[in-house]
PDB file of N, CA and C in Angstrom:
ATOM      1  N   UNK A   1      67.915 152.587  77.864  1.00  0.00           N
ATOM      2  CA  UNK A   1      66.587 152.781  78.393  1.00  0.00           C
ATOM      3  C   UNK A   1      66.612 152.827  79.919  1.00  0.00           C
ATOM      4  N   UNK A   2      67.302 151.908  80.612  1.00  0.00           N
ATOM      5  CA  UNK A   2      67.488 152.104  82.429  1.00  0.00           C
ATOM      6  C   UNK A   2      68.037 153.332  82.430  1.00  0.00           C
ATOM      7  N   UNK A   3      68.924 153.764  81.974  1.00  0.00           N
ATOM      8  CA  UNK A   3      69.862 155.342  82.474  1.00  0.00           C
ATOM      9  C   UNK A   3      68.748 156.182  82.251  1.00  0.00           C
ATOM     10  N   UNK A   4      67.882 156.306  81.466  1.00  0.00           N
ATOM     11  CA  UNK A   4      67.160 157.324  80.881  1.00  0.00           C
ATOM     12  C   UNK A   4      65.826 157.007  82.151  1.00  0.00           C
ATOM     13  N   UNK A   5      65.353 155.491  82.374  1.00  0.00           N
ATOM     14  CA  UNK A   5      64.418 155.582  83.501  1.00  0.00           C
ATOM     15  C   UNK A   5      65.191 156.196  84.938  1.00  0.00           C
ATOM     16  N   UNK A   6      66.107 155.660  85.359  1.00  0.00           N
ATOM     17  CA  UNK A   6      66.737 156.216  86.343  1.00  0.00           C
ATOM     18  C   UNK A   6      66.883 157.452  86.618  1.00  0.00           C
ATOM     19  N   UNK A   7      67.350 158.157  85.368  1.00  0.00           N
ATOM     20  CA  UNK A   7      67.669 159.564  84.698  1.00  0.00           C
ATOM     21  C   UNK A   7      65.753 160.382  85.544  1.00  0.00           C
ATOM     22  N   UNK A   8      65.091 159.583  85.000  1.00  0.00           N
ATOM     23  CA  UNK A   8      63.914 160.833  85.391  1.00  0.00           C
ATOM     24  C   UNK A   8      62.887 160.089  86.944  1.00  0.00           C
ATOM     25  N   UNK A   9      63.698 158.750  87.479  1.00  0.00           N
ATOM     26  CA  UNK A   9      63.112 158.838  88.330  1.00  0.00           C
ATOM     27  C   UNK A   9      63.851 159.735  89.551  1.00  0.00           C
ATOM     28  N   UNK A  10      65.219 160.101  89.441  1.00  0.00           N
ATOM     29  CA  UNK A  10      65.723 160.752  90.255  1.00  0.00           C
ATOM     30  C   UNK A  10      65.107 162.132  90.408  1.00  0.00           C
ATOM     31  N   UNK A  11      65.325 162.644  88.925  1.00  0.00           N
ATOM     32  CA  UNK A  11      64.380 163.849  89.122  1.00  0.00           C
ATOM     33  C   UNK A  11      63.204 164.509  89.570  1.00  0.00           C
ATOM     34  N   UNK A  12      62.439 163.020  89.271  1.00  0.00           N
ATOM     35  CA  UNK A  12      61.113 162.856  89.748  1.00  0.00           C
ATOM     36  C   UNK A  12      61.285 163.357  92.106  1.00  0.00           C
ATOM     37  N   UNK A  13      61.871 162.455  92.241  1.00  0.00           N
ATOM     38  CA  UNK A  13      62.975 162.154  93.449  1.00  0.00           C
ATOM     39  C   UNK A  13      63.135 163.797  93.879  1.00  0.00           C
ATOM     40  N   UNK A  14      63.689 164.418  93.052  1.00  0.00           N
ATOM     41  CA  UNK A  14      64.475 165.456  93.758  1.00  0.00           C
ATOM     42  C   UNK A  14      63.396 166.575  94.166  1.00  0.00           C
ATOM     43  N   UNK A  15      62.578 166.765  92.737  1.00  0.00           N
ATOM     44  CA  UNK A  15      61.258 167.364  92.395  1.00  0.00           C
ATOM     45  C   UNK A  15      60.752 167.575  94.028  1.00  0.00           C
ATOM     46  N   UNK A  16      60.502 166.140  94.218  1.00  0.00           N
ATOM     47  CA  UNK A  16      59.973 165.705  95.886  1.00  0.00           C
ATOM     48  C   UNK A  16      60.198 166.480  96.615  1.00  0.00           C
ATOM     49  N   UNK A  17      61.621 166.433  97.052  1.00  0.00           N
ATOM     50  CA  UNK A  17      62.371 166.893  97.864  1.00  0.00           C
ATOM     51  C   UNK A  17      61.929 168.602  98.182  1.00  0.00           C
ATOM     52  N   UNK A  18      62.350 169.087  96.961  1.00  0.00           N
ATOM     53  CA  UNK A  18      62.494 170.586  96.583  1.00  0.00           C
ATOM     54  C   UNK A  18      60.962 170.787  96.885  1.00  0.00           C
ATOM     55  N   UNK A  19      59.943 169.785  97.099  1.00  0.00           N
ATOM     56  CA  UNK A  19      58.507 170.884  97.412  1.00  0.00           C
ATOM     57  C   UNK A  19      58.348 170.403  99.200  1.00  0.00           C
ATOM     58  N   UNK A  20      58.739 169.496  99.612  1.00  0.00           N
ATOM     59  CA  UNK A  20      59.062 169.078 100.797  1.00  0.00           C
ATOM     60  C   UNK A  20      60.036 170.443 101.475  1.00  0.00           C
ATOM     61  N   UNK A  21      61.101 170.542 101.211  1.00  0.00           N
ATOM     62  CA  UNK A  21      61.786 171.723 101.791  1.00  0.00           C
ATOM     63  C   UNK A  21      61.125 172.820 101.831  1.00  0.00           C
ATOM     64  N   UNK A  22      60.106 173.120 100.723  1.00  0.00           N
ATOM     65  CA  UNK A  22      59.634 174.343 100.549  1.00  0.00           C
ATOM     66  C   UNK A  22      58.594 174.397 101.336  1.00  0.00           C
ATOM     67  N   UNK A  23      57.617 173.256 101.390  1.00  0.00           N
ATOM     68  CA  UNK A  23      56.533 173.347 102.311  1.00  0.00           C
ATOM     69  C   UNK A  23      57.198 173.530 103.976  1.00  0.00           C
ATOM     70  N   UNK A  24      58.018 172.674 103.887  1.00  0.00           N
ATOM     71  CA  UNK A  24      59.008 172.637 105.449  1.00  0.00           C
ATOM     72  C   UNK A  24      59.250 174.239 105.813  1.00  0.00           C
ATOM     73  N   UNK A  25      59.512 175.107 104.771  1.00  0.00           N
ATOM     74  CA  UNK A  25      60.195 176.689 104.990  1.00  0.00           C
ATOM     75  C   UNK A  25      59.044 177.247 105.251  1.00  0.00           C
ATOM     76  N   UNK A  26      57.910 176.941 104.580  1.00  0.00           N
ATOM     77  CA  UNK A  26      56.802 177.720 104.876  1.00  0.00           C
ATOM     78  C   UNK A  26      56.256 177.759 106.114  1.00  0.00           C
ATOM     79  N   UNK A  27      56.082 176.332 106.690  1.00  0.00           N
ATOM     80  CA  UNK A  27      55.383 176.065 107.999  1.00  0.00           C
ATOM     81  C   UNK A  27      56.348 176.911 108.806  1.00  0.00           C
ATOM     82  N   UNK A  28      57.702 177.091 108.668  1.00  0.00           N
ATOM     83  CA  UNK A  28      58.430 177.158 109.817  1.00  0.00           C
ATOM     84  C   UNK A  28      58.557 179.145 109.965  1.00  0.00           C
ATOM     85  N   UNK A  29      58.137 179.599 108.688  1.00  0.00           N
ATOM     86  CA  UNK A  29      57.989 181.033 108.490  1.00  0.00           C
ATOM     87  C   UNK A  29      56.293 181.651 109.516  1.00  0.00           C
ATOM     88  N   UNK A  30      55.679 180.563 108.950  1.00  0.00           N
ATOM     89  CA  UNK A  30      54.228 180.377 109.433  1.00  0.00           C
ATOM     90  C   UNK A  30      54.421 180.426 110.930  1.00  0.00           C
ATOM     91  N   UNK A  31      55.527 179.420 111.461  1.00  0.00           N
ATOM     92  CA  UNK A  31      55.484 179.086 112.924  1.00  0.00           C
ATOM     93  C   UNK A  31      55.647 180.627 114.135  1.00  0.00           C
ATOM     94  N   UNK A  32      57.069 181.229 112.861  1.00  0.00           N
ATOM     95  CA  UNK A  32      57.822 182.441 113.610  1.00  0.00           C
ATOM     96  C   UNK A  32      56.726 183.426 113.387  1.00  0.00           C
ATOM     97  N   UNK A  33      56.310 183.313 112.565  1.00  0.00           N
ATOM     98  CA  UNK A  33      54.867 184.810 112.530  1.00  0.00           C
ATOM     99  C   UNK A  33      54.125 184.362 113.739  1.00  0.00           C
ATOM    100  N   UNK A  34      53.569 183.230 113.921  1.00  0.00           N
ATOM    101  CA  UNK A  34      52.309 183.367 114.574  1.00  0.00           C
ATOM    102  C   UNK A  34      53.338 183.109 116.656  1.00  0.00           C
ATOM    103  N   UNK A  35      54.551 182.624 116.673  1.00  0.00           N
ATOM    104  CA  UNK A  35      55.138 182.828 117.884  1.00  0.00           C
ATOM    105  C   UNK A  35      55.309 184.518 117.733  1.00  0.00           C
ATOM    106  N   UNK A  36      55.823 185.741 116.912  1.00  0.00           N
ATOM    107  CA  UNK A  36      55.943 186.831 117.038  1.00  0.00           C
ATOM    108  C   UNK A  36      54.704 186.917 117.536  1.00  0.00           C
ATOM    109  N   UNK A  37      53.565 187.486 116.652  1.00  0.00           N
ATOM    110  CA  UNK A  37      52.199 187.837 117.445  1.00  0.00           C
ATOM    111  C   UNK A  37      51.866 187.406 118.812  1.00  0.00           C
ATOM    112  N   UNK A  38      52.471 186.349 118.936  1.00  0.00           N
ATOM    113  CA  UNK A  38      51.701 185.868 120.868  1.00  0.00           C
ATOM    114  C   UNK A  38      52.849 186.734 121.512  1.00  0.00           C
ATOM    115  N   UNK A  39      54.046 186.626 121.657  1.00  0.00           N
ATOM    116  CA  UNK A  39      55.330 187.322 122.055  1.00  0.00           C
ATOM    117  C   UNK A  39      54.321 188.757 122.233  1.00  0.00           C
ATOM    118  N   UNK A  40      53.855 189.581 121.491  1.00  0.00           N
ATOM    119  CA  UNK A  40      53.121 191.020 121.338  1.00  0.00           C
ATOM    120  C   UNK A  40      52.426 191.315 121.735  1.00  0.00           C
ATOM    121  N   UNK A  41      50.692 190.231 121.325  1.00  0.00           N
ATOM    122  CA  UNK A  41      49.948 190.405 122.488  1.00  0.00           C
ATOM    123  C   UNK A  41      50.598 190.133 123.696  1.00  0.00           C
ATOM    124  N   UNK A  42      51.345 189.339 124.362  1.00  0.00           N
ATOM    125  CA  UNK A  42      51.609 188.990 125.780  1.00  0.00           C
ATOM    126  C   UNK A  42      52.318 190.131 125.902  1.00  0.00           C
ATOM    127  N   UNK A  43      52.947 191.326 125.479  1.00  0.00           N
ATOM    128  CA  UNK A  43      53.788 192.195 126.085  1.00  0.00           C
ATOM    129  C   UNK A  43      52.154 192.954 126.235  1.00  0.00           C
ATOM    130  N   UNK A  44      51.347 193.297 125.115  1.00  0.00           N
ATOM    131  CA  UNK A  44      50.379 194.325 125.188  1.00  0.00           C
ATOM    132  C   UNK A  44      49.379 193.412 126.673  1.00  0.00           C
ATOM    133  N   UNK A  45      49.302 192.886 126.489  1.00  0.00           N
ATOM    134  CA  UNK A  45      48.691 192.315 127.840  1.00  0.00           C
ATOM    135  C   UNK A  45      49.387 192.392 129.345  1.00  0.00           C
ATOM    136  N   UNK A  46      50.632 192.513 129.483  1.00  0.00           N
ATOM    137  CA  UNK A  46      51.061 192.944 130.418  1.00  0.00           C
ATOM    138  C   UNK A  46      51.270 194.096 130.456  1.00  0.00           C
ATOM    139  N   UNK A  47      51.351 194.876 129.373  1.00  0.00           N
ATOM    140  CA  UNK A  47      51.088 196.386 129.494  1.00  0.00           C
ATOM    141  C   UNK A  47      50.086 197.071 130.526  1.00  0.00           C
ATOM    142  N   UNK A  48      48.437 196.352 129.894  1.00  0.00           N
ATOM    143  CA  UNK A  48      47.112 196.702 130.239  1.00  0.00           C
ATOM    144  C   UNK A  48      47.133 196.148 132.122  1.00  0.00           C
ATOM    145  N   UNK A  49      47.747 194.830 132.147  1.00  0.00           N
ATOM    146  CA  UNK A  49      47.821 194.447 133.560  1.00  0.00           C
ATOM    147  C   UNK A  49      48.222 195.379 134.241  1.00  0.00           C
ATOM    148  N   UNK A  50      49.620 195.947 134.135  1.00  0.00           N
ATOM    149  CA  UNK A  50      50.581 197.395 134.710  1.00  0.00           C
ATOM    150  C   UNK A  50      49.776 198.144 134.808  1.00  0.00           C
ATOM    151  N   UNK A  51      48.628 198.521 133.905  1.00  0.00           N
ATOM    152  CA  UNK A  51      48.054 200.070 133.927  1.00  0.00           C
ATOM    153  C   UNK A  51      46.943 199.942 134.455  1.00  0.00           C
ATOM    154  N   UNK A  52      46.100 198.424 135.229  1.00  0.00           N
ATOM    155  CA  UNK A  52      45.380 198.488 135.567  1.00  0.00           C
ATOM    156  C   UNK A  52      45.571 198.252 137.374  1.00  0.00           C
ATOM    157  N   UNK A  53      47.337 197.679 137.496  1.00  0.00           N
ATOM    158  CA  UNK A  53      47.637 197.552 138.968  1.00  0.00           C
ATOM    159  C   UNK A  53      47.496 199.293 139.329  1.00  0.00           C
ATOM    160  N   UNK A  54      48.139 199.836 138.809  1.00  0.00           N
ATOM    161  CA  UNK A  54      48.631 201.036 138.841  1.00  0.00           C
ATOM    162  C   UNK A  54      47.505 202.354 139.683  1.00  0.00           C
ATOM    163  N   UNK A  55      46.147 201.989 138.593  1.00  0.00           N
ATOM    164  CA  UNK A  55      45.113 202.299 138.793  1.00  0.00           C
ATOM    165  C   UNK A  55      44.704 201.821 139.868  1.00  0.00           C
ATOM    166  N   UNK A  56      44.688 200.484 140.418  1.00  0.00           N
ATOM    167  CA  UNK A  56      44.225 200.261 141.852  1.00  0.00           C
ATOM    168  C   UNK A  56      45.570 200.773 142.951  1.00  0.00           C
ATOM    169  N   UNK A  57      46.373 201.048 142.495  1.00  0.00           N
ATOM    170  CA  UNK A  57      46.952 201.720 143.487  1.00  0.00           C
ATOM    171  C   UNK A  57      46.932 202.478 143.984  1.00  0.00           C
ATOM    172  N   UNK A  58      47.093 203.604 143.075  1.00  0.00           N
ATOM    173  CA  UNK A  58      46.024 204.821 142.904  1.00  0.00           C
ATOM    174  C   UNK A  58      45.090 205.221 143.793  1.00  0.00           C
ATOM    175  N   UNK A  59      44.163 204.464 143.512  1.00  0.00           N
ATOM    176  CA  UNK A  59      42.678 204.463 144.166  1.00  0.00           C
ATOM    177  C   UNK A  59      43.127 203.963 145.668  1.00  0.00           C
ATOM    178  N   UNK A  60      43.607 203.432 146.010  1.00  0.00           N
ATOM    179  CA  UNK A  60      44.024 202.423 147.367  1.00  0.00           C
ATOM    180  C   UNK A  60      44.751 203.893 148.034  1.00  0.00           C
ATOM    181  N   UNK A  61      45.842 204.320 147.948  1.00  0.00           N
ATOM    182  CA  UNK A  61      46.403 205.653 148.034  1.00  0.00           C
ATOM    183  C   UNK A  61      45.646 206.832 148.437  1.00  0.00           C
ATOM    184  N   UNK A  62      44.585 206.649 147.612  1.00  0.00           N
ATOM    185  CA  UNK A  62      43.904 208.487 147.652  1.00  0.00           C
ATOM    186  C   UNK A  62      42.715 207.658 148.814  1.00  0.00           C
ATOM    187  N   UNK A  63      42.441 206.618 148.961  1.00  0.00           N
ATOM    188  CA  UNK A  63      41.593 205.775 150.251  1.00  0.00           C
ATOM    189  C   UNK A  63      41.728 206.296 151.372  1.00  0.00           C
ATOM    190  N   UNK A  64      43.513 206.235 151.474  1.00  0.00           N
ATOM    191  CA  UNK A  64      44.049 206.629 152.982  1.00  0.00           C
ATOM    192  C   UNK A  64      44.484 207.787 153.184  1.00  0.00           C
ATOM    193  N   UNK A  65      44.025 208.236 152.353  1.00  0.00           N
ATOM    194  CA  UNK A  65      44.377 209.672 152.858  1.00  0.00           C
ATOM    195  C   UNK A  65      43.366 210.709 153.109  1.00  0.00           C
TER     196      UNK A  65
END
């Protein structure tokens, strides 16, 4: 009767584990998606910055002349 309780509290035990790791994989899949997207907007945002120096340059340029 102990081997057989032991027997399924380990399992019980491992069970744990195996949804612990899994939740752990998820958050950390979760983490890299939502660091990609900021990584993207921040390039598309320095994009729009570039194209809006650019534009005042532009304008500053055709000023002096």
């Amino acid at each position: 009767m102990k081997t057989l309780l032991v027997i399924v509290a380990t399992a019980a035990l491992a069970g744990c584990g195996v949804d612990s790791m899994s939740a752990a994989a998820t958050a950390a899949a979760i983490k890299k998606q939502e660091l990609e997207q900021g990584q993207k907007t921040m390039q598309q945002t320095r994009q729009k910055i570039d194209a809006a120096m650019q534009q005042v340059q532009q304008r500053a340029d055709s000023e002096k002349e």
